[in-house]
Structures are given as structure tokens and as C-alpha cells.
C-alpha atoms as a PDB file:
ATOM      1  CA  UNK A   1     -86.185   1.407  47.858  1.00  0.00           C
ATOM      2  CA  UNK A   2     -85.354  -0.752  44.437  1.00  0.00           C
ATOM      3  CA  UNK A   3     -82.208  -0.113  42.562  1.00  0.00           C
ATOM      4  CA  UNK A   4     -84.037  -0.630  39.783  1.00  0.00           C
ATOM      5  CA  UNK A   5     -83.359   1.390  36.573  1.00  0.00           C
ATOM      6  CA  UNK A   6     -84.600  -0.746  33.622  1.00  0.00           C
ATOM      7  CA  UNK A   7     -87.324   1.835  31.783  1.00  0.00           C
ATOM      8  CA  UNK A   8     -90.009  -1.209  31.368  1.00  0.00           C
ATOM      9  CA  UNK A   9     -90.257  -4.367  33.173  1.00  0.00           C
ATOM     10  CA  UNK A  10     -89.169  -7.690  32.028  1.00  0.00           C
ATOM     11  CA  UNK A  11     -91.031 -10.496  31.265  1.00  0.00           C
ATOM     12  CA  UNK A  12     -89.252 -14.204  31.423  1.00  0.00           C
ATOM     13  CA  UNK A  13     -89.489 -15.777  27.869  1.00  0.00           C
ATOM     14  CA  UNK A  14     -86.835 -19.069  27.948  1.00  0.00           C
ATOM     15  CA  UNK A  15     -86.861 -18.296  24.334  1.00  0.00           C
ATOM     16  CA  UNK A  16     -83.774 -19.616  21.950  1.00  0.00           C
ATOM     17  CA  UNK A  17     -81.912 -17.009  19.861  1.00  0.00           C
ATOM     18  CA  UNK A  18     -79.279 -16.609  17.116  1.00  0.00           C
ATOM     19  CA  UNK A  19     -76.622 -13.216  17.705  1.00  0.00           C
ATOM     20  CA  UNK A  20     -75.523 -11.603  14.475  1.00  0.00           C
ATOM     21  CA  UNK A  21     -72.577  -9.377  14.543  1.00  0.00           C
ATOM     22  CA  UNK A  22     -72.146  -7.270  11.856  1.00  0.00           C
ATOM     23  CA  UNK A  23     -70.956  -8.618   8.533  1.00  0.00           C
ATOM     24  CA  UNK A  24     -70.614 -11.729   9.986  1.00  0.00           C
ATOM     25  CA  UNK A  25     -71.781 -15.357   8.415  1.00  0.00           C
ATOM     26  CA  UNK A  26     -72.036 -17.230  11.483  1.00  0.00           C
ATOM     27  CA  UNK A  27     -74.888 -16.800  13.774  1.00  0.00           C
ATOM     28  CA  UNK A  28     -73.803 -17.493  17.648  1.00  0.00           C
ATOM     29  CA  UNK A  29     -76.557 -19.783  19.529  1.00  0.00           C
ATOM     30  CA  UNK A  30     -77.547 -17.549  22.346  1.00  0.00           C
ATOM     31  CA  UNK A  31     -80.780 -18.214  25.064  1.00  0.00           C
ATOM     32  CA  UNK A  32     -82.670 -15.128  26.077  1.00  0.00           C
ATOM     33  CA  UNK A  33     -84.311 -15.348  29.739  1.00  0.00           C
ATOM     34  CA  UNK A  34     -85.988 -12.385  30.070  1.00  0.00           C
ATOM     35  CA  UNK A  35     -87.298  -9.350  27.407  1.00  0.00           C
ATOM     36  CA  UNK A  36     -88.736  -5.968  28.012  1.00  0.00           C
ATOM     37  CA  UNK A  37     -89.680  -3.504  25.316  1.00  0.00           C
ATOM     38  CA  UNK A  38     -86.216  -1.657  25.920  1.00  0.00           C
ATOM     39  CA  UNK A  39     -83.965  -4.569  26.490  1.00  0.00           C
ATOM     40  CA  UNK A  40     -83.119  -8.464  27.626  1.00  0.00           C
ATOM     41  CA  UNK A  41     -80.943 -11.019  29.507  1.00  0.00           C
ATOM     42  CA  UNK A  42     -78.955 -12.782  26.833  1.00  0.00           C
ATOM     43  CA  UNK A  43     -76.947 -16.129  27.622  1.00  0.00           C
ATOM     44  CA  UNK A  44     -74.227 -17.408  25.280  1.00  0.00           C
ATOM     45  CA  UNK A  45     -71.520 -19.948  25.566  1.00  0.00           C
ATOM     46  CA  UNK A  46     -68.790 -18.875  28.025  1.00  0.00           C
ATOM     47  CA  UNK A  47     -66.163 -19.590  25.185  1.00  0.00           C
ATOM     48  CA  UNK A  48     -68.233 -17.309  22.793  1.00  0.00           C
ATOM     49  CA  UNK A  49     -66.345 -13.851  21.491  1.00  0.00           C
ATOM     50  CA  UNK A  50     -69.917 -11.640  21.402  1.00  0.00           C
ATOM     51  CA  UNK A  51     -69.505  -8.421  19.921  1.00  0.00           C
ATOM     52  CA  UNK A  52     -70.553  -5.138  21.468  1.00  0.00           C
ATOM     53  CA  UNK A  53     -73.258  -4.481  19.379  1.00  0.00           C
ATOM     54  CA  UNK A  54     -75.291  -6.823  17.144  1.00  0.00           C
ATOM     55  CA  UNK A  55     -78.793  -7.868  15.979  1.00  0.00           C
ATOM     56  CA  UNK A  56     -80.608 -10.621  18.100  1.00  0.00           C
ATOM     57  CA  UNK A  57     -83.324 -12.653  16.502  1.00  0.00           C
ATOM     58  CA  UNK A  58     -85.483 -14.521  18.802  1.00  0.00           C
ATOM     59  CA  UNK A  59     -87.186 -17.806  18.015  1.00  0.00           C
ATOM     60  CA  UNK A  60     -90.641 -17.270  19.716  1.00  0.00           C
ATOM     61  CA  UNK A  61     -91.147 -14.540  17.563  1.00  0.00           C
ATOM     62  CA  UNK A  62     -88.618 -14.235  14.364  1.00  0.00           C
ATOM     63  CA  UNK A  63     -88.150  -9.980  15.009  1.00  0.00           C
ATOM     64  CA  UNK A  64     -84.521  -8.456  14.782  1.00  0.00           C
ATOM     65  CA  UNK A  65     -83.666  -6.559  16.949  1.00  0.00           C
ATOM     66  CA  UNK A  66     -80.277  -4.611  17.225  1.00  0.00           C
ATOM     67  CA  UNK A  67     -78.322  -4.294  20.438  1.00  0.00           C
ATOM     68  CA  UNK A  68     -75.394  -2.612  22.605  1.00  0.00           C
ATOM     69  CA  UNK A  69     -74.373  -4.731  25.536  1.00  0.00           C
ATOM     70  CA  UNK A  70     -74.804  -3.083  28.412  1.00  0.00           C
ATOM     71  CA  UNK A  71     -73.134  -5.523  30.859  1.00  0.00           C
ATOM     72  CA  UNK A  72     -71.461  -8.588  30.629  1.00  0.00           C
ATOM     73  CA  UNK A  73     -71.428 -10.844  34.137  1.00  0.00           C
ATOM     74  CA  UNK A  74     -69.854 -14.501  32.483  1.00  0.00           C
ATOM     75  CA  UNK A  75     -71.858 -15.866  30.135  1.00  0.00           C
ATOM     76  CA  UNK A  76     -74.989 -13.301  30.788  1.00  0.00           C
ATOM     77  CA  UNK A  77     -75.202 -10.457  28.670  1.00  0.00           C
ATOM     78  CA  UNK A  78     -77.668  -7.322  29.816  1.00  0.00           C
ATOM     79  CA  UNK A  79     -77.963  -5.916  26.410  1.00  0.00           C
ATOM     80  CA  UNK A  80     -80.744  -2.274  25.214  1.00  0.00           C
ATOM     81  CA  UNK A  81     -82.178  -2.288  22.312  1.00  0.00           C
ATOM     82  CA  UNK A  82     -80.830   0.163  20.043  1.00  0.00           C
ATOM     83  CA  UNK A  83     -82.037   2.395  17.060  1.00  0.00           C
END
């Protein structure tokens, strides 16, 4: 049995990405491994302050997309995509 609870499967996309807190100026360099239609695998540097929720734009495809951090294992973040 899988102890799986992700709604949709992801899909590995190596893609670079910029995190955007809120009212912030600075964009924080971020890599995202993996992407579903509810939620991703985000990498920052360990030294990086990330912000519990904040809008992700991806390179691959330019979209915005806000987020809640879900878990945070080092450097990894599992983040949902929010409203």
C-alpha cells in the first residue's frame, strides 16, 4: 500500500524558478524538480529565509503561481498551490 497523498501525480521538470514573497523586491533563485497540477518540489539555497507563502514563477513556462509550504526537509520545499 503507497503512502501516497498528493491529489495528482508529479511530473519531473528540472525547471529554474524565481520565489516572490509578498511585497518583496528581491526575487530568491529557487530550482523546481518536480510539478503536479496541485503542487511541486521547490529547492532553494540552504542559507535562503523563504517565506511561508509566496508566488513561484517558473522559467519553462513564465505562469505565477501562489504557494503555502507544506514541508520544509533542508533546502527542499513541498509547497500546494494555493487560491
Amino acid at each position: 500500500m503507497s503512502d501516497e497523498r498528493r491529489l495528482s501525480g508529479r511530473v519531473e521538470c528540472f525547471s529554474a524558478g524565481h520565489i516572490i514573497g509578498d511585497g518583496a523586491v528581491d526575487r530568491i533563485r529557487c530550482l523546481v524538480w518536480n510539478m503536479s497540477d496541485t503542487g511541486a518540489l521547490v529547492e532553494v539555497g540552504a542559507e535562503e529565509a523563504v517565506p511561508q507563502r509566496f508566488d513561484l514563477v517558473t522559467a519553462t513556462d513564465q505562469m505565477t503561481r501562489r504557494c503555502e509550504v507544506i514541508r520544509r526537509t533542508g533546502a527542499r520545499l513541498g509547497v500546494a498551490f494555493v487560491g
